[in-house]
PDB file of N, CA and C in Angstrom:
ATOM      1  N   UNK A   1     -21.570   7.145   8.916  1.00  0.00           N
ATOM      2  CA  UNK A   1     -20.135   6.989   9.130  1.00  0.00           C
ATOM      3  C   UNK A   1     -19.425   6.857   7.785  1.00  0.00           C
ATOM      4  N   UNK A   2     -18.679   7.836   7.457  1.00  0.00           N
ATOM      5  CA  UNK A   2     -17.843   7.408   6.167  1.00  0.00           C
ATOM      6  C   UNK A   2     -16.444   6.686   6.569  1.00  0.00           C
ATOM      7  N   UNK A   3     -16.262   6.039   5.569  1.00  0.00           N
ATOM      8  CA  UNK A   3     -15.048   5.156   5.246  1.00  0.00           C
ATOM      9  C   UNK A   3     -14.064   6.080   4.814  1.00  0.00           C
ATOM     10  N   UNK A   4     -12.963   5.736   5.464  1.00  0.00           N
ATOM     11  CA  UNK A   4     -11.215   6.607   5.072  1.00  0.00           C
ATOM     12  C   UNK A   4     -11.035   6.334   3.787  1.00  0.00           C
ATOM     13  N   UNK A   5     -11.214   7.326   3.233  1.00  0.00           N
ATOM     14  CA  UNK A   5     -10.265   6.868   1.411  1.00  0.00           C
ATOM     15  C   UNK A   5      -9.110   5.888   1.138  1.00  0.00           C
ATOM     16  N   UNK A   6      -8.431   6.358   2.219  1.00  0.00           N
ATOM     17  CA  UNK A   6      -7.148   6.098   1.497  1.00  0.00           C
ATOM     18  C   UNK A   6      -6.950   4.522   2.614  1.00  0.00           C
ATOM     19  N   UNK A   7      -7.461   4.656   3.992  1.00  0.00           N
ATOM     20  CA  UNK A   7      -7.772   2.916   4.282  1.00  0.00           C
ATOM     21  C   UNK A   7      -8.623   2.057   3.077  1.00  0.00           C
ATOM     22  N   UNK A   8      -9.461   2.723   2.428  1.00  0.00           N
ATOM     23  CA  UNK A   8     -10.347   2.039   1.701  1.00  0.00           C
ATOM     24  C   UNK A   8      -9.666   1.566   0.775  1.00  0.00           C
ATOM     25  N   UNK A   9      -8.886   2.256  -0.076  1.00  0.00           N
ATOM     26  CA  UNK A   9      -8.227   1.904  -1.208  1.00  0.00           C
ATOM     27  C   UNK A   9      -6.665   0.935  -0.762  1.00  0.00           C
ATOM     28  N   UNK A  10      -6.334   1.097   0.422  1.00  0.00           N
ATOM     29  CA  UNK A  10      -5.758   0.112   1.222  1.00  0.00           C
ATOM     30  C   UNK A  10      -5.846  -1.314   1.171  1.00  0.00           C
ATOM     31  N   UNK A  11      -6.947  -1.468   1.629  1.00  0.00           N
ATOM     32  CA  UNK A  11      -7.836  -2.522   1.544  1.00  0.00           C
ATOM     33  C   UNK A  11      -8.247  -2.805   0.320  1.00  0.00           C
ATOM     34  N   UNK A  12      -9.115  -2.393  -0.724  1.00  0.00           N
ATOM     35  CA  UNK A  12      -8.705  -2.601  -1.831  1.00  0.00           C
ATOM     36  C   UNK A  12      -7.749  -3.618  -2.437  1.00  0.00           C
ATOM     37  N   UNK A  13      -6.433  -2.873  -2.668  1.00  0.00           N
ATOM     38  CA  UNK A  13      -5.375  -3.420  -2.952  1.00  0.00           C
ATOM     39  C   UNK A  13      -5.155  -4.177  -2.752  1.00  0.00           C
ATOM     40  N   UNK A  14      -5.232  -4.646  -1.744  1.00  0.00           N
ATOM     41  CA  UNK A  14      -4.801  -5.724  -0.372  1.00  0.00           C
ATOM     42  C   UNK A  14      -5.535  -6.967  -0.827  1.00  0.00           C
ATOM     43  N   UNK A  15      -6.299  -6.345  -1.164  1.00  0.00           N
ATOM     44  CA  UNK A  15      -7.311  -7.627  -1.417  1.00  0.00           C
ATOM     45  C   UNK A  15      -7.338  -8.457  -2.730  1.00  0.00           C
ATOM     46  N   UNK A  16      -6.389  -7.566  -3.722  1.00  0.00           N
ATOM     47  CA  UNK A  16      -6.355  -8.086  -5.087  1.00  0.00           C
ATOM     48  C   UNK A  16      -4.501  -8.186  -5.279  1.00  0.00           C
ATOM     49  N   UNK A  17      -4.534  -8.353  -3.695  1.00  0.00           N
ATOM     50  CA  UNK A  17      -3.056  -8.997  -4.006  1.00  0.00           C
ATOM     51  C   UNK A  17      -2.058  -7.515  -3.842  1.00  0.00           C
ATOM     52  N   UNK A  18      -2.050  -6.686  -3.975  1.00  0.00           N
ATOM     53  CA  UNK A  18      -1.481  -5.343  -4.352  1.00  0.00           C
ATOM     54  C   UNK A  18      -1.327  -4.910  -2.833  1.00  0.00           C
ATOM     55  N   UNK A  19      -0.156  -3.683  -3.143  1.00  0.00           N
ATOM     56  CA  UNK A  19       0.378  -3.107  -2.183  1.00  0.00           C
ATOM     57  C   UNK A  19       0.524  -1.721  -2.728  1.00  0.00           C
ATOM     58  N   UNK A  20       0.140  -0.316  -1.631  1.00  0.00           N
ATOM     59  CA  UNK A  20       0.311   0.647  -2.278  1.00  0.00           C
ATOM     60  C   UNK A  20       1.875   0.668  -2.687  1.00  0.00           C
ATOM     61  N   UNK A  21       2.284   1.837  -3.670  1.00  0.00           N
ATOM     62  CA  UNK A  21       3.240   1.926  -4.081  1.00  0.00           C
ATOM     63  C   UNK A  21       4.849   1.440  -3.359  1.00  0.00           C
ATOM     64  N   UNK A  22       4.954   2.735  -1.961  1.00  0.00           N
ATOM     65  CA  UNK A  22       5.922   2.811  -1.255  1.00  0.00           C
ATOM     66  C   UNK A  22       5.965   1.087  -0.290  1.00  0.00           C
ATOM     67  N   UNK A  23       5.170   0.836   0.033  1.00  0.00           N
ATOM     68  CA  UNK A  23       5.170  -0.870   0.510  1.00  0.00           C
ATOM     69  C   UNK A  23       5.241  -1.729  -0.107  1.00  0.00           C
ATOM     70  N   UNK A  24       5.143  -1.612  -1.416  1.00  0.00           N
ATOM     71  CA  UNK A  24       5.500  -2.326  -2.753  1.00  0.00           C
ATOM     72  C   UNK A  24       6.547  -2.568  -2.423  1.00  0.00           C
ATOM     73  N   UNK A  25       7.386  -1.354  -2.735  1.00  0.00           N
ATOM     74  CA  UNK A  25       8.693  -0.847  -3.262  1.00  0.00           C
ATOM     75  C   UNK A  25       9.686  -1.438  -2.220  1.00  0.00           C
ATOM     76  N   UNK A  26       9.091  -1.373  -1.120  1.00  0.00           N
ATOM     77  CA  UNK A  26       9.726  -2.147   0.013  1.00  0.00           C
ATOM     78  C   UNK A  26       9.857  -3.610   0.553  1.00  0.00           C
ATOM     79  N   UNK A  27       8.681  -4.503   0.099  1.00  0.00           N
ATOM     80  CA  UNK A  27       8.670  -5.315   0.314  1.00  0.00           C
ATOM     81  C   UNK A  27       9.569  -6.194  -0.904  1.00  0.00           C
ATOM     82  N   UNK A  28       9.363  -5.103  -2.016  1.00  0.00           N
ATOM     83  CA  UNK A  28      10.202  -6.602  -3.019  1.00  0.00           C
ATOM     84  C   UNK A  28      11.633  -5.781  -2.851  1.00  0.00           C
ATOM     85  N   UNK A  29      12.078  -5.062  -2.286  1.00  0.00           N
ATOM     86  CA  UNK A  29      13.610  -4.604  -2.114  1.00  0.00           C
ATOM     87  C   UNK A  29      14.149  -3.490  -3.055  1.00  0.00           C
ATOM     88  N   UNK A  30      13.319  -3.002  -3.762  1.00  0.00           N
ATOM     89  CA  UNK A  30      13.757  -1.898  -5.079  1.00  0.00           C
ATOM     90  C   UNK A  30      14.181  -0.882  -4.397  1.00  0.00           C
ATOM     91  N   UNK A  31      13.445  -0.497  -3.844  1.00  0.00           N
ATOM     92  CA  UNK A  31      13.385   1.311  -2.882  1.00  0.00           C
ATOM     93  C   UNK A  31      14.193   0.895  -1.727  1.00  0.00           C
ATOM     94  N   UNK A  32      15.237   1.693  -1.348  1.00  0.00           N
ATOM     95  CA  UNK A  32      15.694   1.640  -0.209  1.00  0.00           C
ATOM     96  C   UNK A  32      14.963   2.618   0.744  1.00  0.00           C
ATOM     97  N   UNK A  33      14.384   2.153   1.637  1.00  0.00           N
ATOM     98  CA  UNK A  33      13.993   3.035   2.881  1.00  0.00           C
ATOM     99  C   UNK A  33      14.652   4.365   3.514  1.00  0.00           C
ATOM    100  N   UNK A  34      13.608   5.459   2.890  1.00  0.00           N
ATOM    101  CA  UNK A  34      14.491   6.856   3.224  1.00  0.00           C
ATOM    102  C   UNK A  34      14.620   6.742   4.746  1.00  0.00           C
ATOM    103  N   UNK A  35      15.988   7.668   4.877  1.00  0.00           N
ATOM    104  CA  UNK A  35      15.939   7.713   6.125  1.00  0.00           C
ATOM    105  C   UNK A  35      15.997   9.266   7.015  1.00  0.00           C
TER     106      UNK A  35
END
């Protein structure tokens, strides 16, 4: 069974505190949410 890349590196992140980019960007308020 392989592991999803990009869940993997998800998780990852997640785990060292980090958020991919665009959920970054969103959670601290920089990026306004395209619509």
């Amino acid at each position: 069974m392989q592991v999803n890349t990009t869940d993997d590196m998800k998780h990852y992140l997640l785990k060292r505190g980090l958020r991919p980019r665009s959920d970054f960007a969103k959670a601290v308020g920089i990026e306004k949410p395209r619509t």
